[in-house]
PDB file of N, CA and C in Angstrom:
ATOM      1  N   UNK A   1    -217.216 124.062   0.898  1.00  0.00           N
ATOM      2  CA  UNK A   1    -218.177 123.725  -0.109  1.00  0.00           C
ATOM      3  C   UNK A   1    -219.548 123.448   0.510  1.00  0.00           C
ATOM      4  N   UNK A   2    -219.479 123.110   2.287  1.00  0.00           N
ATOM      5  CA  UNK A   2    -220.645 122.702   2.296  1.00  0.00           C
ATOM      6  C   UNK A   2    -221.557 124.125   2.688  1.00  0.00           C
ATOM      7  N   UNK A   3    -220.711 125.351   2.267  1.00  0.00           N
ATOM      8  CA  UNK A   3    -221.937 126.446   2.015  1.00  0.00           C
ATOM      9  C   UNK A   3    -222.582 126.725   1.154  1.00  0.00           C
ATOM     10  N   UNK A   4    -221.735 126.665   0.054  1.00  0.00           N
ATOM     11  CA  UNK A   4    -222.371 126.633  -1.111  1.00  0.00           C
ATOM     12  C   UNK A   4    -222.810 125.768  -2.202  1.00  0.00           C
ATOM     13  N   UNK A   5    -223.527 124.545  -1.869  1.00  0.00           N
ATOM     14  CA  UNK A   5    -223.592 123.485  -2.727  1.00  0.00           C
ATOM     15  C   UNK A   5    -224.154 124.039  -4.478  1.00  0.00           C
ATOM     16  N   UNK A   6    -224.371 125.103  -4.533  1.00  0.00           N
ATOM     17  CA  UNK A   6    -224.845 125.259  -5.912  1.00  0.00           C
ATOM     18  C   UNK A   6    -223.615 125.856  -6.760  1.00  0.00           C
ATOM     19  N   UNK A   7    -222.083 126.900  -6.010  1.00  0.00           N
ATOM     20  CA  UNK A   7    -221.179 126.894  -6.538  1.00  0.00           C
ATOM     21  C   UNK A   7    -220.429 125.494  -7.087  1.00  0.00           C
ATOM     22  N   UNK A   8    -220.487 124.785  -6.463  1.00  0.00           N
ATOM     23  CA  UNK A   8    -219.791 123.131  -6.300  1.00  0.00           C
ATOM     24  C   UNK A   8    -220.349 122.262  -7.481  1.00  0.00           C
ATOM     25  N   UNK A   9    -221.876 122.517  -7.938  1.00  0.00           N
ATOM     26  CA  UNK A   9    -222.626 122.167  -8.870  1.00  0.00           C
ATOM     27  C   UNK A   9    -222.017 122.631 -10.797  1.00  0.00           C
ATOM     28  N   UNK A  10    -221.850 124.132 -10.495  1.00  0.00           N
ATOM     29  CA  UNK A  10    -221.712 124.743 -11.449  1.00  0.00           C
ATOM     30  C   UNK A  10    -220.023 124.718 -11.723  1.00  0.00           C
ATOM     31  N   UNK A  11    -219.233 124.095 -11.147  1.00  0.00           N
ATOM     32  CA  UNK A  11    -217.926 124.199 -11.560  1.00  0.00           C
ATOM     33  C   UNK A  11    -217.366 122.715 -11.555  1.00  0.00           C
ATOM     34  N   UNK A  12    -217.618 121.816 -10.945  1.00  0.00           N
ATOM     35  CA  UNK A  12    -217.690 120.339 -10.450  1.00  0.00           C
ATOM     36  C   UNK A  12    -218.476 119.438 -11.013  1.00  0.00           C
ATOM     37  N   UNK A  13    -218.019 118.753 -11.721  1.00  0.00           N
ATOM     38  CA  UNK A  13    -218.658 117.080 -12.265  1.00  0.00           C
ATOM     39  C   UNK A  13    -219.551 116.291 -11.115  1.00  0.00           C
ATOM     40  N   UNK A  14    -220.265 115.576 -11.120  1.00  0.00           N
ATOM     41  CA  UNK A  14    -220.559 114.908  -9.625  1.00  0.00           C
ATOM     42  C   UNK A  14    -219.477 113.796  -9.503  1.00  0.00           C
ATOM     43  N   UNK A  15    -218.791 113.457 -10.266  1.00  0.00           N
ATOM     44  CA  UNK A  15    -217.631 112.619  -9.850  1.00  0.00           C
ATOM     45  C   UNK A  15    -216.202 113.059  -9.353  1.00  0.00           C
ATOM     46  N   UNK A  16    -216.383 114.394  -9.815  1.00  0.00           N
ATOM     47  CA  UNK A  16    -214.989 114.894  -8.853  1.00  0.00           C
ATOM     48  C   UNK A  16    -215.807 115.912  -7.506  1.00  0.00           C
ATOM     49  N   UNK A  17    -216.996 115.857  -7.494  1.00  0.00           N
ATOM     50  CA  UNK A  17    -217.321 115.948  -5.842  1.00  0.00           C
ATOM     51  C   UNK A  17    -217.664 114.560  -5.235  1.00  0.00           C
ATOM     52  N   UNK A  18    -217.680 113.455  -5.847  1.00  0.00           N
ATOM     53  CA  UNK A  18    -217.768 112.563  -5.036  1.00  0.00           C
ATOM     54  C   UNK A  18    -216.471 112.052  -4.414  1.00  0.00           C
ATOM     55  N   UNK A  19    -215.296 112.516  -5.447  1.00  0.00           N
ATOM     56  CA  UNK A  19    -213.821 112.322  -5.009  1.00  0.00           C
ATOM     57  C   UNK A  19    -213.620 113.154  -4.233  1.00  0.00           C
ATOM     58  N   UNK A  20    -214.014 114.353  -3.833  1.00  0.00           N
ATOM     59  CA  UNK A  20    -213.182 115.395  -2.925  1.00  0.00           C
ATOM     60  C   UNK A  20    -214.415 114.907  -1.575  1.00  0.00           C
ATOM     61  N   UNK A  21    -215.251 115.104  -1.348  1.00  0.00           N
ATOM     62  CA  UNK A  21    -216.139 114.717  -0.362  1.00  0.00           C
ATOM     63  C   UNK A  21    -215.930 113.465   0.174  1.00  0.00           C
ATOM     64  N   UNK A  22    -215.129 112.372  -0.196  1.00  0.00           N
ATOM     65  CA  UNK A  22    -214.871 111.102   0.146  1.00  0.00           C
ATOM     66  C   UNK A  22    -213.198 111.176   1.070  1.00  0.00           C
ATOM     67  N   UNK A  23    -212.903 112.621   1.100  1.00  0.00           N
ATOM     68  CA  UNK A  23    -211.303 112.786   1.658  1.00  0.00           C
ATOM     69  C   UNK A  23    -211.975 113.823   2.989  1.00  0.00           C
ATOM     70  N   UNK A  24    -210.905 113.616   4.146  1.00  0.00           N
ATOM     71  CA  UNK A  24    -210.836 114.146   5.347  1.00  0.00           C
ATOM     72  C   UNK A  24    -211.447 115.648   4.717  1.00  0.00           C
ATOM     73  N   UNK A  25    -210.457 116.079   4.447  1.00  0.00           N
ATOM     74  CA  UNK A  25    -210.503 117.490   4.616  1.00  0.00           C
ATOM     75  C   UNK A  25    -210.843 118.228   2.854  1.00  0.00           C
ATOM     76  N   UNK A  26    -212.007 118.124   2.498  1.00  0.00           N
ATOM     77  CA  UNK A  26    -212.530 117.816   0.855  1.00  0.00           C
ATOM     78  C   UNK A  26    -212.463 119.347   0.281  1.00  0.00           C
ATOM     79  N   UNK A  27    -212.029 120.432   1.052  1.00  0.00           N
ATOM     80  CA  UNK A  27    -211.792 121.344   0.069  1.00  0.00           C
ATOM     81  C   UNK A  27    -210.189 121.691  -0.191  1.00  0.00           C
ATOM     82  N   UNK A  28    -209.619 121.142   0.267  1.00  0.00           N
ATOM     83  CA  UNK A  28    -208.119 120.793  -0.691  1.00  0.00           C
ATOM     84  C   UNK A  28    -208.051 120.520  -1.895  1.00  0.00           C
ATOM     85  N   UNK A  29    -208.887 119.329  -2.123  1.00  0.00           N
ATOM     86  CA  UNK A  29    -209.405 118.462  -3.084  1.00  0.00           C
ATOM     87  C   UNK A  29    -210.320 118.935  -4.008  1.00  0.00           C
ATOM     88  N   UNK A  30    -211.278 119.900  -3.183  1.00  0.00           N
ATOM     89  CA  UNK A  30    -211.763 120.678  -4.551  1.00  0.00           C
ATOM     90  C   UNK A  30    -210.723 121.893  -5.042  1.00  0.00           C
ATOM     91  N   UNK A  31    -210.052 122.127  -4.307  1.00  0.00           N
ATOM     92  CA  UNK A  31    -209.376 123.570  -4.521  1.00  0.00           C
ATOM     93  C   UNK A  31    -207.986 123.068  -5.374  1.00  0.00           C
ATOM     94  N   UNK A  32    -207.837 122.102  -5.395  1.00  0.00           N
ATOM     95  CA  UNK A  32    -206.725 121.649  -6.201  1.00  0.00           C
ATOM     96  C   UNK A  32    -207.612 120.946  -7.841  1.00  0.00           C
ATOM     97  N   UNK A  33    -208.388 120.492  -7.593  1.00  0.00           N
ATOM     98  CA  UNK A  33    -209.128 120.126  -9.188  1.00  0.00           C
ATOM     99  C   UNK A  33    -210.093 121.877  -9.539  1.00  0.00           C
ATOM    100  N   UNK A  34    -210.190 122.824  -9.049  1.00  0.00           N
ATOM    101  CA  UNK A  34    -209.886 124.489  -9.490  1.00  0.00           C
ATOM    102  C   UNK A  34    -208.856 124.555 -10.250  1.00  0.00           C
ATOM    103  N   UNK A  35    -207.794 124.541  -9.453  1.00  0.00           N
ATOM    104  CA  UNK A  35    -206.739 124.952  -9.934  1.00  0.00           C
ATOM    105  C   UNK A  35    -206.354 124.284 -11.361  1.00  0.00           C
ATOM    106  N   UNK A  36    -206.356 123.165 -11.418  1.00  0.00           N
ATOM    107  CA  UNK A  36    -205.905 122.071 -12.509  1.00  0.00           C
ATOM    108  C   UNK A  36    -207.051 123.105 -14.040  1.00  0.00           C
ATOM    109  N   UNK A  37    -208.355 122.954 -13.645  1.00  0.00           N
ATOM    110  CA  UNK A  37    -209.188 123.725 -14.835  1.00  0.00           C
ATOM    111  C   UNK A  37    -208.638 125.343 -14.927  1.00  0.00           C
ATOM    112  N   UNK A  38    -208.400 126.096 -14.008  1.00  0.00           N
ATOM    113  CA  UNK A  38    -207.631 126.719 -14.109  1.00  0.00           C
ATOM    114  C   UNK A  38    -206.514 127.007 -15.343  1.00  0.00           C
ATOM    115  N   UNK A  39    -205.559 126.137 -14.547  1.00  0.00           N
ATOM    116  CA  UNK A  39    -204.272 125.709 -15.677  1.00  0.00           C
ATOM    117  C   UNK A  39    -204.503 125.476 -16.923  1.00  0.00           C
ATOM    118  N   UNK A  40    -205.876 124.702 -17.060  1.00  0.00           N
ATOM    119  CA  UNK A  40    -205.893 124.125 -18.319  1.00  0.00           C
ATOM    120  C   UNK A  40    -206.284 125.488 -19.071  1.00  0.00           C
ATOM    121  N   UNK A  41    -207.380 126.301 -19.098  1.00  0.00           N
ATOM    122  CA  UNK A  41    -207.744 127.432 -19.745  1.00  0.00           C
ATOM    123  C   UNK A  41    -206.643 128.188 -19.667  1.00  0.00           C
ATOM    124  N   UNK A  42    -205.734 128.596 -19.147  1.00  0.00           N
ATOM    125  CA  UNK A  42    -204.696 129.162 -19.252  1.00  0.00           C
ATOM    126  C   UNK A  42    -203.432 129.049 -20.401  1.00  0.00           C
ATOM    127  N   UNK A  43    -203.507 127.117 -20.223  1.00  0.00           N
ATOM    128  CA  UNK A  43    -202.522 126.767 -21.223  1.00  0.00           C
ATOM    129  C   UNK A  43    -203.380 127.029 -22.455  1.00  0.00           C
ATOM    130  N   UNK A  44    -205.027 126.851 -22.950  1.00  0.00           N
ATOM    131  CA  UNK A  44    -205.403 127.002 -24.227  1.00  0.00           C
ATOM    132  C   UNK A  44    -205.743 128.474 -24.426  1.00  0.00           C
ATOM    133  N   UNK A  45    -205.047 129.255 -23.506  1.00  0.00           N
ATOM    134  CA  UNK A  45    -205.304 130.856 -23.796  1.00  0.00           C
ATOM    135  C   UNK A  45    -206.737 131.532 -23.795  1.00  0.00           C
ATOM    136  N   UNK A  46    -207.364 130.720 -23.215  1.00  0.00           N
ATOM    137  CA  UNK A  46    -208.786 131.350 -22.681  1.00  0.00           C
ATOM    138  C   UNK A  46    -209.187 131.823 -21.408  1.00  0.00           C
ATOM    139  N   UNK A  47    -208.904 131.325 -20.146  1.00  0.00           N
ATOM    140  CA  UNK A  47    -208.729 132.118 -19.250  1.00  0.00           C
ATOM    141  C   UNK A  47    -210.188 132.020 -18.606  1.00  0.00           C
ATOM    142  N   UNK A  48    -210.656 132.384 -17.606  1.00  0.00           N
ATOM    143  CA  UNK A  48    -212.295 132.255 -17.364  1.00  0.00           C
ATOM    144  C   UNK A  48    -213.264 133.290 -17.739  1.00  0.00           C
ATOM    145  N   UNK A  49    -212.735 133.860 -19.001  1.00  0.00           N
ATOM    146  CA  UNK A  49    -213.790 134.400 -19.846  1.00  0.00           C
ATOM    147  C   UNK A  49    -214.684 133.701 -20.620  1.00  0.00           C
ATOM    148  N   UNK A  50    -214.425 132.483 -20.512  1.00  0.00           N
ATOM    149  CA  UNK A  50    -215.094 131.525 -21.314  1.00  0.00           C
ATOM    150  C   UNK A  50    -216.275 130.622 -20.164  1.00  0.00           C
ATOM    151  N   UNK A  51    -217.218 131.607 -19.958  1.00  0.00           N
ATOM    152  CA  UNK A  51    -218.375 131.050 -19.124  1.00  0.00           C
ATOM    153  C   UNK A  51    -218.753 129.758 -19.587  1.00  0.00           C
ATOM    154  N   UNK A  52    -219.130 128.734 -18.136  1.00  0.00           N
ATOM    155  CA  UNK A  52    -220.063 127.578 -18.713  1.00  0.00           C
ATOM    156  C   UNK A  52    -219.351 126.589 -18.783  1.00  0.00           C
ATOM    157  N   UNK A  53    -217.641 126.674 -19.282  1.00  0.00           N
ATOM    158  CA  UNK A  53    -216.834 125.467 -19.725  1.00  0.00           C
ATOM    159  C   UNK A  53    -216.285 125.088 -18.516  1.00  0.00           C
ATOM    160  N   UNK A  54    -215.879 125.010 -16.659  1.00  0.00           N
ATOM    161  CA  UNK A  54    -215.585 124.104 -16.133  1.00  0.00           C
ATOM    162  C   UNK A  54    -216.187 122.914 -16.089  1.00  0.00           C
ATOM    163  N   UNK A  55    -217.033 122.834 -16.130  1.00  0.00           N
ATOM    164  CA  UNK A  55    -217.372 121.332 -16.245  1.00  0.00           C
ATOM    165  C   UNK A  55    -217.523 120.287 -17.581  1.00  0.00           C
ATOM    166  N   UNK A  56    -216.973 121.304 -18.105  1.00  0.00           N
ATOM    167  CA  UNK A  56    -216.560 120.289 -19.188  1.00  0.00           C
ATOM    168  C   UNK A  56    -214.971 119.690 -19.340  1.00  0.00           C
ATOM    169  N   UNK A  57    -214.073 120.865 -18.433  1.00  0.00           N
ATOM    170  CA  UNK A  57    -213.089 119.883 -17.893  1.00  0.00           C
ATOM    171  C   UNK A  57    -213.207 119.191 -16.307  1.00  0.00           C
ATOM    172  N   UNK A  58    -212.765 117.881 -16.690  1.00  0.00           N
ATOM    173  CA  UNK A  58    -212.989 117.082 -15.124  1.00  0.00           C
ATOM    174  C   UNK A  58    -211.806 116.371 -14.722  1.00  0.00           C
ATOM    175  N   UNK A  59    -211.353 116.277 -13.618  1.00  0.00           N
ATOM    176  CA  UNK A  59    -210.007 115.917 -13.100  1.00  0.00           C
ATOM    177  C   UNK A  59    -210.343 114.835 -12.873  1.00  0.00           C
ATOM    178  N   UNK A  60    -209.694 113.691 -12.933  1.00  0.00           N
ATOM    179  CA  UNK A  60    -209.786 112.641 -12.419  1.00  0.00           C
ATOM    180  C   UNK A  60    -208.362 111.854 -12.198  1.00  0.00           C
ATOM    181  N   UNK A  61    -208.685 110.826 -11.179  1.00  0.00           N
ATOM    182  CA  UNK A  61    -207.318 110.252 -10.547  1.00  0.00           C
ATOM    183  C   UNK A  61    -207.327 108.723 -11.075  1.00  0.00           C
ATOM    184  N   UNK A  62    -205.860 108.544 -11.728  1.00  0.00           N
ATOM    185  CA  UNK A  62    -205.772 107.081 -12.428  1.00  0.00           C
ATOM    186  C   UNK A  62    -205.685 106.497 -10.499  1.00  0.00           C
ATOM    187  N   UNK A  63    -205.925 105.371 -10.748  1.00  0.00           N
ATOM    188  CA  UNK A  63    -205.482 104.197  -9.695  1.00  0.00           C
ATOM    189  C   UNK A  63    -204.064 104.472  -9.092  1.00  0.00           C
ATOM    190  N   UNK A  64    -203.284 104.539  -9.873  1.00  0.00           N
ATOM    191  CA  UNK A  64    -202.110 105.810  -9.181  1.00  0.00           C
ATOM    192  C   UNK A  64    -202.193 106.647  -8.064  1.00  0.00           C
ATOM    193  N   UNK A  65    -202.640 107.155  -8.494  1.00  0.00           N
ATOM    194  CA  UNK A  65    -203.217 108.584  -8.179  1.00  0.00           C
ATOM    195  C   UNK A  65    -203.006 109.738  -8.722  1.00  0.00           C
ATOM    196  N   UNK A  66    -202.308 109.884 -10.309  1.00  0.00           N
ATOM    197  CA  UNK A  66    -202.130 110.239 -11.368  1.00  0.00           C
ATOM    198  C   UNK A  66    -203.216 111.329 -11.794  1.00  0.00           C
ATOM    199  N   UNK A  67    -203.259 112.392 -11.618  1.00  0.00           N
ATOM    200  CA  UNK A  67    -204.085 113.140 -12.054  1.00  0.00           C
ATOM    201  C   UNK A  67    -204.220 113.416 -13.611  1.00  0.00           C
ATOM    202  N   UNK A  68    -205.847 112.827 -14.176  1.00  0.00           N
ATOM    203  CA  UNK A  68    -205.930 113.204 -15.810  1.00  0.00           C
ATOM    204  C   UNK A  68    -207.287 114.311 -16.013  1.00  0.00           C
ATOM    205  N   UNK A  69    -206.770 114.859 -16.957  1.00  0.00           N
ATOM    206  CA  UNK A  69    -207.708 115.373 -17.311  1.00  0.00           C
ATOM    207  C   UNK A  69    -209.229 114.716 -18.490  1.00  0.00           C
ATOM    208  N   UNK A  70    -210.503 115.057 -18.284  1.00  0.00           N
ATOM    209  CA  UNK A  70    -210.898 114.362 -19.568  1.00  0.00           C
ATOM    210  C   UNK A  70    -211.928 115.688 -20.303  1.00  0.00           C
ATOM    211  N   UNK A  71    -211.327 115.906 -21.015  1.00  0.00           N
ATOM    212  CA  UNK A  71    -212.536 117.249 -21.660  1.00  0.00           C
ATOM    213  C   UNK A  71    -213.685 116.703 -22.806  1.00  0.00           C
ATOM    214  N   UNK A  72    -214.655 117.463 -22.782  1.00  0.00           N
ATOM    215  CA  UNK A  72    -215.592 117.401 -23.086  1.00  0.00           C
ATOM    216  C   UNK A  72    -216.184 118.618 -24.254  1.00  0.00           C
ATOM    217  N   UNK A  73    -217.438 118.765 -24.983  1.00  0.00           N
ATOM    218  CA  UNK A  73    -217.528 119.612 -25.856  1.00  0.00           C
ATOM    219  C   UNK A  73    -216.606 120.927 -25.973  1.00  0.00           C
ATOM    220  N   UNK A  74    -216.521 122.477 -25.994  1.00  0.00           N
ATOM    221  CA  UNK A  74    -215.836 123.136 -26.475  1.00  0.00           C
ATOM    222  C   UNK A  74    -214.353 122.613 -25.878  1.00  0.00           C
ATOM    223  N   UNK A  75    -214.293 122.380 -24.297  1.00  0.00           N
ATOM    224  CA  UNK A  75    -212.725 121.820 -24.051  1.00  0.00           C
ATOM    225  C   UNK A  75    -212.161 121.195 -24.939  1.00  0.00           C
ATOM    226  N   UNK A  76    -213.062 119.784 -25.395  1.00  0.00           N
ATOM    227  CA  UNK A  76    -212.334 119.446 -26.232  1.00  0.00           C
ATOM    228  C   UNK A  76    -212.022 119.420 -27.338  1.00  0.00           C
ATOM    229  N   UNK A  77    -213.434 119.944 -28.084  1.00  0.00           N
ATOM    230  CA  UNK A  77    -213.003 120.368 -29.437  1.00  0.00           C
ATOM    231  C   UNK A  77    -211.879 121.422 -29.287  1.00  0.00           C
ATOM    232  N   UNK A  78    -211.559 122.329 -28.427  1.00  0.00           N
ATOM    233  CA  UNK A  78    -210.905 123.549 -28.814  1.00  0.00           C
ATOM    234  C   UNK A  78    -209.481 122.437 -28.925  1.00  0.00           C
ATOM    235  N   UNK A  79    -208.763 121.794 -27.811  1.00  0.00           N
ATOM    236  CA  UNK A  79    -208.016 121.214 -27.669  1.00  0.00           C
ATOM    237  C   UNK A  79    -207.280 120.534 -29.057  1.00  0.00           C
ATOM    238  N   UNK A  80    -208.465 119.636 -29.621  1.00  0.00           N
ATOM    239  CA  UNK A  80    -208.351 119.152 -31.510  1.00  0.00           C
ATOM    240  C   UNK A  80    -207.771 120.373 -32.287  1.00  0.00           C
ATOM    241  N   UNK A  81    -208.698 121.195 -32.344  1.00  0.00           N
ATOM    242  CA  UNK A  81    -208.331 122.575 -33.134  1.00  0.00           C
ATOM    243  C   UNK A  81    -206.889 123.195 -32.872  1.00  0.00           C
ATOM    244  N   UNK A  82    -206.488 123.011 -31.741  1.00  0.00           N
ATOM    245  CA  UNK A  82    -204.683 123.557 -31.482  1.00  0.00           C
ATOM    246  C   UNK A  82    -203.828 122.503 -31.890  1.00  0.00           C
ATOM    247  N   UNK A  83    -204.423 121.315 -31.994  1.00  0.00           N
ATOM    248  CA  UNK A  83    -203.829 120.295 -32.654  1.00  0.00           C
ATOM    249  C   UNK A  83    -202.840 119.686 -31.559  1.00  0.00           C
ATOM    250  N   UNK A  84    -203.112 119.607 -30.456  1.00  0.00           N
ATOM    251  CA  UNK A  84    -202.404 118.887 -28.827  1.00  0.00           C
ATOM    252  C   UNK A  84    -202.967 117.320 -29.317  1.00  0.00           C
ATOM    253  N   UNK A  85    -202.269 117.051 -28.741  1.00  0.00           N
ATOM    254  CA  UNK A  85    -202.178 115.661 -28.966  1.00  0.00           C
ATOM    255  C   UNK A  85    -203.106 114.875 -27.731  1.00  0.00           C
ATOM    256  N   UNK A  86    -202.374 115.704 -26.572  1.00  0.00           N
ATOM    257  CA  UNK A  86    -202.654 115.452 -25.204  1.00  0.00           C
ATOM    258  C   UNK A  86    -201.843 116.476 -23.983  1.00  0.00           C
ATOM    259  N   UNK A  87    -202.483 116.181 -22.455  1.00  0.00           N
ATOM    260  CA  UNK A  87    -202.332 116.918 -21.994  1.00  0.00           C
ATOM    261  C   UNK A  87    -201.796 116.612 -20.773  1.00  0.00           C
ATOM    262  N   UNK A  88    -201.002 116.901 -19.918  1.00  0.00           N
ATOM    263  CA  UNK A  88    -200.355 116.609 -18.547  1.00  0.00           C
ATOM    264  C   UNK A  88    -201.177 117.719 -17.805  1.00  0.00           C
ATOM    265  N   UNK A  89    -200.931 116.847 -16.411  1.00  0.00           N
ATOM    266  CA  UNK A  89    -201.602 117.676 -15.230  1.00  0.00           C
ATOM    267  C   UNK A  89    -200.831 117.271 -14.177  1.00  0.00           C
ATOM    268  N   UNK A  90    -200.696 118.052 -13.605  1.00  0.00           N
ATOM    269  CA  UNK A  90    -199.900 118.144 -11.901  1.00  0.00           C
ATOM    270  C   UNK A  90    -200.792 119.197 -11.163  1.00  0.00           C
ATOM    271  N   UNK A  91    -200.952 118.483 -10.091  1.00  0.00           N
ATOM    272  CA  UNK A  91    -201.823 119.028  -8.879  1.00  0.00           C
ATOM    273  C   UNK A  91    -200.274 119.076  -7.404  1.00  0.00           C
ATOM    274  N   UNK A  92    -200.908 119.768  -6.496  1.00  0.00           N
ATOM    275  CA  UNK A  92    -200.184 119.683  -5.625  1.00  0.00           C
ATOM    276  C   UNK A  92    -200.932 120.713  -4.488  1.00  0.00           C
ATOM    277  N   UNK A  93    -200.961 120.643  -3.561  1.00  0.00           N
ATOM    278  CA  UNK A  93    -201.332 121.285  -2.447  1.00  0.00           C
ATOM    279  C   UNK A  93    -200.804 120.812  -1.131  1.00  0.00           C
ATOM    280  N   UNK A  94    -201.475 121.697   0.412  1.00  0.00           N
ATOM    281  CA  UNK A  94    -201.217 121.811   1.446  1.00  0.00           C
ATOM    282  C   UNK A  94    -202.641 122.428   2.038  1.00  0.00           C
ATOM    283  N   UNK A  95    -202.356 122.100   3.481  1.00  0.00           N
ATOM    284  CA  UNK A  95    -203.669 122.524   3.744  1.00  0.00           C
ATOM    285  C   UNK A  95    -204.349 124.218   3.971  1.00  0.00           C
ATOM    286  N   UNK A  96    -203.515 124.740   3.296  1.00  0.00           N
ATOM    287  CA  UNK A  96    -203.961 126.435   2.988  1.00  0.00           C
ATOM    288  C   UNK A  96    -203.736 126.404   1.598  1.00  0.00           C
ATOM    289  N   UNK A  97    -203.069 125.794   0.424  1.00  0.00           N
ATOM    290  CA  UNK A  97    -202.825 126.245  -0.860  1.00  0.00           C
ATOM    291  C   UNK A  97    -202.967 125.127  -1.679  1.00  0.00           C
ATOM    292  N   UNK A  98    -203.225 125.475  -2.663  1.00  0.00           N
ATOM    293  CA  UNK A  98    -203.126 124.450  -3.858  1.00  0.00           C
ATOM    294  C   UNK A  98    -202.340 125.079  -5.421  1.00  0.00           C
ATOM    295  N   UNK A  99    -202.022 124.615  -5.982  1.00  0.00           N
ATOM    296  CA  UNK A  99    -201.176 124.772  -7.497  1.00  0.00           C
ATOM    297  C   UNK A  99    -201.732 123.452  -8.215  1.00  0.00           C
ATOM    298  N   UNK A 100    -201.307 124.070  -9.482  1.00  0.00           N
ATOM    299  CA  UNK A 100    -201.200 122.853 -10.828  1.00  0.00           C
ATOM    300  C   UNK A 100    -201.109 123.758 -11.819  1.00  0.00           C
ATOM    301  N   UNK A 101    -200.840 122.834 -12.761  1.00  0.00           N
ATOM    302  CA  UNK A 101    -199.999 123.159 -13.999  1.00  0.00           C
ATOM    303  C   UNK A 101    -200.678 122.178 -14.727  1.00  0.00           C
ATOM    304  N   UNK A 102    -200.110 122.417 -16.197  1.00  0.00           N
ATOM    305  CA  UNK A 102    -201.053 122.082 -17.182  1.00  0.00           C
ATOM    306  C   UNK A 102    -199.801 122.242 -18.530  1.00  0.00           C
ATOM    307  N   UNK A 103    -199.627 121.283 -18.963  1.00  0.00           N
ATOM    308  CA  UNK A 103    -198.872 121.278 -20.351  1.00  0.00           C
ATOM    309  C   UNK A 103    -199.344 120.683 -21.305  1.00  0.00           C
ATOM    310  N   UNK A 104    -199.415 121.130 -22.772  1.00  0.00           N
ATOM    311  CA  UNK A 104    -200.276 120.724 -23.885  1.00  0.00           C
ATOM    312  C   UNK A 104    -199.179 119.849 -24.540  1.00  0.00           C
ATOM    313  N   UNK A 105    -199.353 119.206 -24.875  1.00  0.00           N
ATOM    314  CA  UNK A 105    -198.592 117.921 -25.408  1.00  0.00           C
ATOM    315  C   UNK A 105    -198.662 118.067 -27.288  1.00  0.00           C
ATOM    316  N   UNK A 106    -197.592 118.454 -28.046  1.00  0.00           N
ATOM    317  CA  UNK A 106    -198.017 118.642 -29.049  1.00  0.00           C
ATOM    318  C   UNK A 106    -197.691 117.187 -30.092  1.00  0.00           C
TER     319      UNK A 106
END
């Protein structure tokens, strides 16, 4: 990330780069909160044809370390409109890969 600080801008909250930049090795950490927005457009059947909307989903870690999601304009209106209640997130990585998943809670 630290080549491209203007990709990091356009897909990243400044609070989930202040979370991944605050860890050893911080593109795990971004590459696993990817993945999670990822998942999520996937589970609402949009996919990244829908320019503009990562940063309106943002990963964040309960005190746990519980990964939540919190969406914001179209994320979340679309979310209301499918009528989800709520949403699970699982992250998981290694230091070459990352995954997550994403289930809509009806």
């Amino acid at each position: 990330m630290d080549r491209n600080e203007a990709f990091a801008e356009d897909i990243f909250t400044q609070e989930e780069q202040r979370y991944c930049l605050r860890h050893r090795h911080p593109h795990v950490h971004f590459a696993g909160r990817f993945a999670a927005k990822e998942a999520f457009l996937k589970a609402i059947g949009a996919g990244f044809s829908t320019a503009g909307v990562l940063r309106e989903i943002e990963v964040s870690s309960m005190p746990s370390g519980l990964p939540v999601l919190r969406l914001s304009g179209w994320a979340g209106s679309l979310l209301k409109r499918l009528k989800a209640s709520g949403v699970t997130v699982s992250i998981s990585h290694t230091p070459d890969y990352a995954v997550s998943s994403v289930i809509l809670v009806s």
